[in-house]
C-alpha atoms as a PDB file:
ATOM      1  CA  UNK A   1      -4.139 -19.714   0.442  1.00  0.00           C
ATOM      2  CA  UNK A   2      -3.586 -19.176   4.138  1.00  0.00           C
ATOM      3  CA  UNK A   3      -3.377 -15.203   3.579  1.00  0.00           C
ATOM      4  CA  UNK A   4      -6.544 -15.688   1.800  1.00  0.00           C
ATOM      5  CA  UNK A   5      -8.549 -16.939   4.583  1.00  0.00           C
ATOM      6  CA  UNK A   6      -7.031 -14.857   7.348  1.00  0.00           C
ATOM      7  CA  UNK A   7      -7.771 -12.053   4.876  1.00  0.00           C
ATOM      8  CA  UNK A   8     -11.312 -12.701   4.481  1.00  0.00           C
ATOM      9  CA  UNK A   9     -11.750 -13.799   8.681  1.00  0.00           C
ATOM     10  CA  UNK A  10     -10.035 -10.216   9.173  1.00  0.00           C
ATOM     11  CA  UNK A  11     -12.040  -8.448   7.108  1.00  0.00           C
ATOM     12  CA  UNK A  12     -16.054 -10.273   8.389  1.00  0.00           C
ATOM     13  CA  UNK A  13     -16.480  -7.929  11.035  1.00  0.00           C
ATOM     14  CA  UNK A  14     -16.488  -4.857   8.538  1.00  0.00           C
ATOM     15  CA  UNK A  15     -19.999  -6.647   6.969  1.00  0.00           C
ATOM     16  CA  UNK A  16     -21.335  -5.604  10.276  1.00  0.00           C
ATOM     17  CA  UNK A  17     -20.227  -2.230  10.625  1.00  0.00           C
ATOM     18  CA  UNK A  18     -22.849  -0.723   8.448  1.00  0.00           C
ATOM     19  CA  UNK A  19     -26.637  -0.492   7.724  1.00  0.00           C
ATOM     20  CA  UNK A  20     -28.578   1.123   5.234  1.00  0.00           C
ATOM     21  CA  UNK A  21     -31.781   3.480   5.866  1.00  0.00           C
ATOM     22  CA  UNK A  22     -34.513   4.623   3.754  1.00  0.00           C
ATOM     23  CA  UNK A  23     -35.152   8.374   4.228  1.00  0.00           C
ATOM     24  CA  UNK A  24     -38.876   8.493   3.800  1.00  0.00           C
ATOM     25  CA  UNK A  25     -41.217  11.354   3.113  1.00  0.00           C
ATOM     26  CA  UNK A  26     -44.074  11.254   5.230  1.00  0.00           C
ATOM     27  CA  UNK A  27     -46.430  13.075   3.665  1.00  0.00           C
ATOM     28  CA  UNK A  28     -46.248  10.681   0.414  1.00  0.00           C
ATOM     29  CA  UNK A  29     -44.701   7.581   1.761  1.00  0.00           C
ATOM     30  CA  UNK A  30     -41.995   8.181  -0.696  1.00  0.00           C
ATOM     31  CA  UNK A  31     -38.537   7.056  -0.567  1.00  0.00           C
ATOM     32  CA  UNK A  32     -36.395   9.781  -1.004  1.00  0.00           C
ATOM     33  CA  UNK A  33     -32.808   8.519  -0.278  1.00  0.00           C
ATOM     34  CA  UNK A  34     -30.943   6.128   1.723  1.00  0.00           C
ATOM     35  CA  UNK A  35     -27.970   6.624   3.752  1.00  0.00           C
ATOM     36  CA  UNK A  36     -25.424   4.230   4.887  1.00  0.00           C
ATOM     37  CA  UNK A  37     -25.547   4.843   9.061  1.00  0.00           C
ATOM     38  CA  UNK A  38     -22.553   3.222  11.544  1.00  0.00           C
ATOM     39  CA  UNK A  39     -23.967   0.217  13.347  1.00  0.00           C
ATOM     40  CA  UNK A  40     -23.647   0.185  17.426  1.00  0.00           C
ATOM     41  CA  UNK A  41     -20.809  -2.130  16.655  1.00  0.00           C
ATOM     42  CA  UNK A  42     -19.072   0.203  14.482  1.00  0.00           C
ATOM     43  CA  UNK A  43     -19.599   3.001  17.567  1.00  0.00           C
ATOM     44  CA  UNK A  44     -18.630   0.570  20.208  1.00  0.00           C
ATOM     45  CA  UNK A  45     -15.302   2.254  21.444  1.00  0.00           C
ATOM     46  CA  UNK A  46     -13.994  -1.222  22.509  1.00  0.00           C
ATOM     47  CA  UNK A  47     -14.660  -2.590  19.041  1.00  0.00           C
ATOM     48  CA  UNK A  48     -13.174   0.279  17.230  1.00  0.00           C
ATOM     49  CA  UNK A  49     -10.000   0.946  19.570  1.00  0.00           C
ATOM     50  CA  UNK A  50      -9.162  -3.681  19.278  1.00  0.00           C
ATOM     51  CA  UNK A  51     -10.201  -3.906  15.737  1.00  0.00           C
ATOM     52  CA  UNK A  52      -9.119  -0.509  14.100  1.00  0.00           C
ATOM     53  CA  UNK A  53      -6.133   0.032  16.519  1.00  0.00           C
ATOM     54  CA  UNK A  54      -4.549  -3.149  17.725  1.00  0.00           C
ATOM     55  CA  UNK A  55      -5.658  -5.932  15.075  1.00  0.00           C
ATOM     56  CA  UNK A  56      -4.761  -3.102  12.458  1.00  0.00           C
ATOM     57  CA  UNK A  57      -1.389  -2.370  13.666  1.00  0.00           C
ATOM     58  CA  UNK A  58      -0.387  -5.930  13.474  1.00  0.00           C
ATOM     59  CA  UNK A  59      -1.903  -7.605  10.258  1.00  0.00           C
ATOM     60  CA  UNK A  60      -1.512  -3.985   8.270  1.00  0.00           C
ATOM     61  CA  UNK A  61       1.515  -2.321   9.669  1.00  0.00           C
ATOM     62  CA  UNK A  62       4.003  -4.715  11.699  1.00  0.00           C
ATOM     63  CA  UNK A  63       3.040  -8.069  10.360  1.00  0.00           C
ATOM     64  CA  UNK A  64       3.508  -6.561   6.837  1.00  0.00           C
ATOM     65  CA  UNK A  65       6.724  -4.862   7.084  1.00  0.00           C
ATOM     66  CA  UNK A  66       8.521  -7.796   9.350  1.00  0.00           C
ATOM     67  CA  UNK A  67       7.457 -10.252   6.122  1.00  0.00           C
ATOM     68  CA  UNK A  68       9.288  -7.117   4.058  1.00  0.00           C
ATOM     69  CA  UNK A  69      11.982  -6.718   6.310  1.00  0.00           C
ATOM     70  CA  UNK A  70      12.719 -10.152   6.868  1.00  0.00           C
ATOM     71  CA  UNK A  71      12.648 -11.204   3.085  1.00  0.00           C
ATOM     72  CA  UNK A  72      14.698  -8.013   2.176  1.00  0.00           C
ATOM     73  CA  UNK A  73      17.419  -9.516   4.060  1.00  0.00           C
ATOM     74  CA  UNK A  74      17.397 -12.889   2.531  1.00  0.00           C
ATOM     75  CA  UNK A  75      17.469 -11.517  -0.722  1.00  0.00           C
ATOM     76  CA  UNK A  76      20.397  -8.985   0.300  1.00  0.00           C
ATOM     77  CA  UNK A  77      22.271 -12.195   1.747  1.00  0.00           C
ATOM     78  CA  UNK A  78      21.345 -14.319  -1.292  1.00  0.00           C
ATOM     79  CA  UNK A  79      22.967 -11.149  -3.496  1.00  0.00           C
ATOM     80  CA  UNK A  80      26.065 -10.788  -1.056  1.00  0.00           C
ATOM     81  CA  UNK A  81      26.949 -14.790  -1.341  1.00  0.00           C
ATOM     82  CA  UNK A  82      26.398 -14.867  -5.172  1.00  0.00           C
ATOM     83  CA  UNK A  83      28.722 -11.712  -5.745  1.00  0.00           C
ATOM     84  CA  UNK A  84      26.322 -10.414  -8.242  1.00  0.00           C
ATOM     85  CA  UNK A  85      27.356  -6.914  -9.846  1.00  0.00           C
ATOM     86  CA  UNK A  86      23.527  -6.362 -10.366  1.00  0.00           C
ATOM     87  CA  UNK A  87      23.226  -3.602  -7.056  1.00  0.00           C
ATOM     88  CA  UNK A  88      20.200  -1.919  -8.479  1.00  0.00           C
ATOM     89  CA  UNK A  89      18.013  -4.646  -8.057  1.00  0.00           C
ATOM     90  CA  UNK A  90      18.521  -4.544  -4.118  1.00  0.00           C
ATOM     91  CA  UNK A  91      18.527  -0.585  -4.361  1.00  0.00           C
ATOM     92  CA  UNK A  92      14.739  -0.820  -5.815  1.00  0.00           C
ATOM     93  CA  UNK A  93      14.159  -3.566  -2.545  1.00  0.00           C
ATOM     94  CA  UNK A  94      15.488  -0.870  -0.174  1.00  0.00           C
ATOM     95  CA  UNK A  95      13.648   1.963  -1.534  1.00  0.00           C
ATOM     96  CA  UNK A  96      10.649  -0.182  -1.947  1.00  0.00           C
ATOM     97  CA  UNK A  97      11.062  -1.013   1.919  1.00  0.00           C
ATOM     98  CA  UNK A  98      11.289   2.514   2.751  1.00  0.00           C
ATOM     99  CA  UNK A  99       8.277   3.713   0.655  1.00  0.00           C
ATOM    100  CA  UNK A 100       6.557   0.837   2.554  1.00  0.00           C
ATOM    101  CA  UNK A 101       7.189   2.016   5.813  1.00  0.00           C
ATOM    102  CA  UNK A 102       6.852   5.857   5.266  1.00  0.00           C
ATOM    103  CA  UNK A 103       3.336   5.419   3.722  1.00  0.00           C
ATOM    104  CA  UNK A 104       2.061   2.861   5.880  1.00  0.00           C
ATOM    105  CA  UNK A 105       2.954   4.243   9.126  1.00  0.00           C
ATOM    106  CA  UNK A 106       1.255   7.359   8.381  1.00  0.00           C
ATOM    107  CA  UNK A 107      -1.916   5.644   7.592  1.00  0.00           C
ATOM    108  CA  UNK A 108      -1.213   4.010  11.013  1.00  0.00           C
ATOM    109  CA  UNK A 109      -0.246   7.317  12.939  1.00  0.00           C
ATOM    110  CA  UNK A 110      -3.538   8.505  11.629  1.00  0.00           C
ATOM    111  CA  UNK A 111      -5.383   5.622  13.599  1.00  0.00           C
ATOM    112  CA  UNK A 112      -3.561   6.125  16.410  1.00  0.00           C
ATOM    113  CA  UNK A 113      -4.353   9.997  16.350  1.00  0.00           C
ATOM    114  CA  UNK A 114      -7.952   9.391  15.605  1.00  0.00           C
ATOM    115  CA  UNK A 115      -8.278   6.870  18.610  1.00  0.00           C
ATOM    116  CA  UNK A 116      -6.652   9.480  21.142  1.00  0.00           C
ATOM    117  CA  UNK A 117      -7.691  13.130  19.801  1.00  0.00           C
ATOM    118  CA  UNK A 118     -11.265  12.563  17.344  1.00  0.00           C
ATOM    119  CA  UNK A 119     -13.073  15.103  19.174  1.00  0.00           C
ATOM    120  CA  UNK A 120     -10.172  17.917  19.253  1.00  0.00           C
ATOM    121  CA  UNK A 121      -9.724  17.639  15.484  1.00  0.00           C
ATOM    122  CA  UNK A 122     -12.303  15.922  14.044  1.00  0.00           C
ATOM    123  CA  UNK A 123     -12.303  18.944  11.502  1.00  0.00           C
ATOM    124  CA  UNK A 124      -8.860  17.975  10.414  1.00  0.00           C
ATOM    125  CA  UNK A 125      -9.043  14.553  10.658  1.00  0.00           C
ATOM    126  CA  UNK A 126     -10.990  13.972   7.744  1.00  0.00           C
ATOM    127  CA  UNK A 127      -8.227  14.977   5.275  1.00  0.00           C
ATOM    128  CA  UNK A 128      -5.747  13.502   7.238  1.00  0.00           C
ATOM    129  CA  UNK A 129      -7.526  10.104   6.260  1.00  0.00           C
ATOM    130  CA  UNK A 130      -8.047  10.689   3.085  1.00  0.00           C
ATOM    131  CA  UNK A 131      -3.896  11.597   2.711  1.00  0.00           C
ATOM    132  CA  UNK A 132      -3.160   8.490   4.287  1.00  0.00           C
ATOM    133  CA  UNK A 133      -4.906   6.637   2.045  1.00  0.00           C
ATOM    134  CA  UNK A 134      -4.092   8.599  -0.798  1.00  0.00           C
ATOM    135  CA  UNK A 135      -0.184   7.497   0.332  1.00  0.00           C
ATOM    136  CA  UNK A 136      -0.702   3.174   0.791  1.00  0.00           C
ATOM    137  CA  UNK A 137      -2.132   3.689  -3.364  1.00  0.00           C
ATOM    138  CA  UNK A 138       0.870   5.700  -4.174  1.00  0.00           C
ATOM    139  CA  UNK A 139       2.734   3.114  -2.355  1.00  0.00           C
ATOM    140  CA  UNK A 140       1.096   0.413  -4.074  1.00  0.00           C
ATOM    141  CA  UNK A 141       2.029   2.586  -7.640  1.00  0.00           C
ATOM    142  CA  UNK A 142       5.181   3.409  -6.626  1.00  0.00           C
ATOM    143  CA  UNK A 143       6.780   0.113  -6.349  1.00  0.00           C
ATOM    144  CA  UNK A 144       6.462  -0.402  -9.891  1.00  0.00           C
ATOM    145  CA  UNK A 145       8.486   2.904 -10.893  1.00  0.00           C
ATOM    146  CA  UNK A 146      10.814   1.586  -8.681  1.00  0.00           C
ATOM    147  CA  UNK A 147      11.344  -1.254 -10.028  1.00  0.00           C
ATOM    148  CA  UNK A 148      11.128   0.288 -13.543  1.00  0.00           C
ATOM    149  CA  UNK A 149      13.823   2.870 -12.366  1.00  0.00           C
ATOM    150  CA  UNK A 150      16.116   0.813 -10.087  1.00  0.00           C
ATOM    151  CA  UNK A 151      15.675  -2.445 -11.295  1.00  0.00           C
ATOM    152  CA  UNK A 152      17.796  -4.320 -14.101  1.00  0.00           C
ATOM    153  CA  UNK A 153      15.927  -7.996 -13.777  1.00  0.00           C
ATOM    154  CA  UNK A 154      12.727  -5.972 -13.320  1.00  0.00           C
ATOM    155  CA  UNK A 155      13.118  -4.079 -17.051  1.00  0.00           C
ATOM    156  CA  UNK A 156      14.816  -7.038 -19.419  1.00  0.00           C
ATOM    157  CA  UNK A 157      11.478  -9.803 -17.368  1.00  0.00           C
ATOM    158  CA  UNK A 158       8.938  -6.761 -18.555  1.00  0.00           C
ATOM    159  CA  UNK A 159      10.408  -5.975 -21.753  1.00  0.00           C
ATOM    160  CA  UNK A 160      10.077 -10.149 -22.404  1.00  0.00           C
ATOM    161  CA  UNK A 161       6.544  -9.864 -21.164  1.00  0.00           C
ATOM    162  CA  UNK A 162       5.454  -6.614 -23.025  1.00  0.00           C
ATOM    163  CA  UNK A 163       7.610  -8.103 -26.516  1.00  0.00           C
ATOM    164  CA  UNK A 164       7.370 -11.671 -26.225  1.00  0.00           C
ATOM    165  CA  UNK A 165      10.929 -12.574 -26.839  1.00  0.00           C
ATOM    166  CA  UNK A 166      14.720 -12.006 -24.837  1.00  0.00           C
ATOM    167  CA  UNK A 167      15.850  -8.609 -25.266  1.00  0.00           C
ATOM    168  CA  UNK A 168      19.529  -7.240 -24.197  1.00  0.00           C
ATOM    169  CA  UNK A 169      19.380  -5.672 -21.153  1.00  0.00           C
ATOM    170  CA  UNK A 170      20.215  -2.073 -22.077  1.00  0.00           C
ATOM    171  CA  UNK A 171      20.673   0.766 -18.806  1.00  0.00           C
ATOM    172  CA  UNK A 172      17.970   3.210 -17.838  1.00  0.00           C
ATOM    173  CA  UNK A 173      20.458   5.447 -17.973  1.00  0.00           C
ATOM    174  CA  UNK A 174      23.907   5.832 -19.271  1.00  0.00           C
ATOM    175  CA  UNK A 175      26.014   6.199 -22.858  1.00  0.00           C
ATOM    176  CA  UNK A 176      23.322   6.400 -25.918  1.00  0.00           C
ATOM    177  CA  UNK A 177      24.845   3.517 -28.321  1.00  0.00           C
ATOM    178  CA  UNK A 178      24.627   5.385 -31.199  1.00  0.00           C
ATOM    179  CA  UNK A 179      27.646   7.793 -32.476  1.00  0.00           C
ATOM    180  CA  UNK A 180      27.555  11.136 -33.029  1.00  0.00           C
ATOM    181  CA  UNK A 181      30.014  12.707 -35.859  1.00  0.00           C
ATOM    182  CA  UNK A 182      30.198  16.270 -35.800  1.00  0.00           C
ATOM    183  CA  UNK A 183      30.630  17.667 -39.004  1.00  0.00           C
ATOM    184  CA  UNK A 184      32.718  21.374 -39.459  1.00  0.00           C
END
């Protein structure tokens, strides 16, 4: 609930950001389109460089990936004390973790680079934002291969889901169960 609300508080300013305009023909005082135009909040470079560089770094990047971090360990610790022989779960973790961090920070270098150099590449910084956010939904995607891949728990819990009953646990990979005879 808490996450909620400091989702929703973070996010009020962005209601602000943005206006709508009627394009009208003169002549015929006809509507032709309407654009969405930045507000002067949205180009107030003290607005833009606390709210899209600072509060973003912390509550998108850093705040994030300590909670990951942090959690990651806990659960490595909890695995380590029980002497479970289930390592892949903890492998998808880590390689969730790392995913995590190598598409968000690029999202975030992007800020960062559009804060300091807009002007100088403004021609490239368009796809550069559009590739960062085309990475945080493949991150968002990928975590579920990984766990589909990596993780044991993950597999038997979605197999229950998908077939509505327990079903053996059964590798990813490995030995095929069945025999094969050759025949001369």
């Amino acid at each position: 609930m808490c996450i909620t609300i400091v989702s929703v508080i973070y996010n009020i300013p962005h209601l602000f950001e943005l206006i709508s305009v009627d394009c009208i023909d003169e002549r015929y005082n006809y509507s032709l389109s309407v654009q969405i135009c930045p507000t002067e909040l949205r180009n107030n470079e003290l607005y833009y460089e606390i709210y899209y560089t600072f509060m973003y770094t912390f509550f998108m990047a850093i705040g994030p990936l300590l909670i990951i971090v942090v959690l990651n360990i806990c659960v490595a610790v909890a695995v380590f004390k029980k002497g479970a022989s289930e390592d892949s779960d903890t492998i998808s973790l880590i390689i969730v973790v790392f995913m995590f961090i190598f598409c968000n920070a690029t999202a975030l270098l992007v800020n960062f680079i559009e804060m300091l150099f807009a002007e100088q590449i403004f021609h490239i910084l368009v796809y550069l934002v559009d590739m960062s956010n085309l990475l945080v939904v493949v991150n968002c995607t990928g975590n579920f291969f990984c766990y589909l891949f990596f993780g044991n728990s993950f597999r038997r819990t979605l197999r229950q889901i998908l077939f509505g009953k327990r079903v053996k646990a059964a590798p990813l990979w490995g030995q095929p169960e069945t025999l094969i005879i050759r025949r001369s």
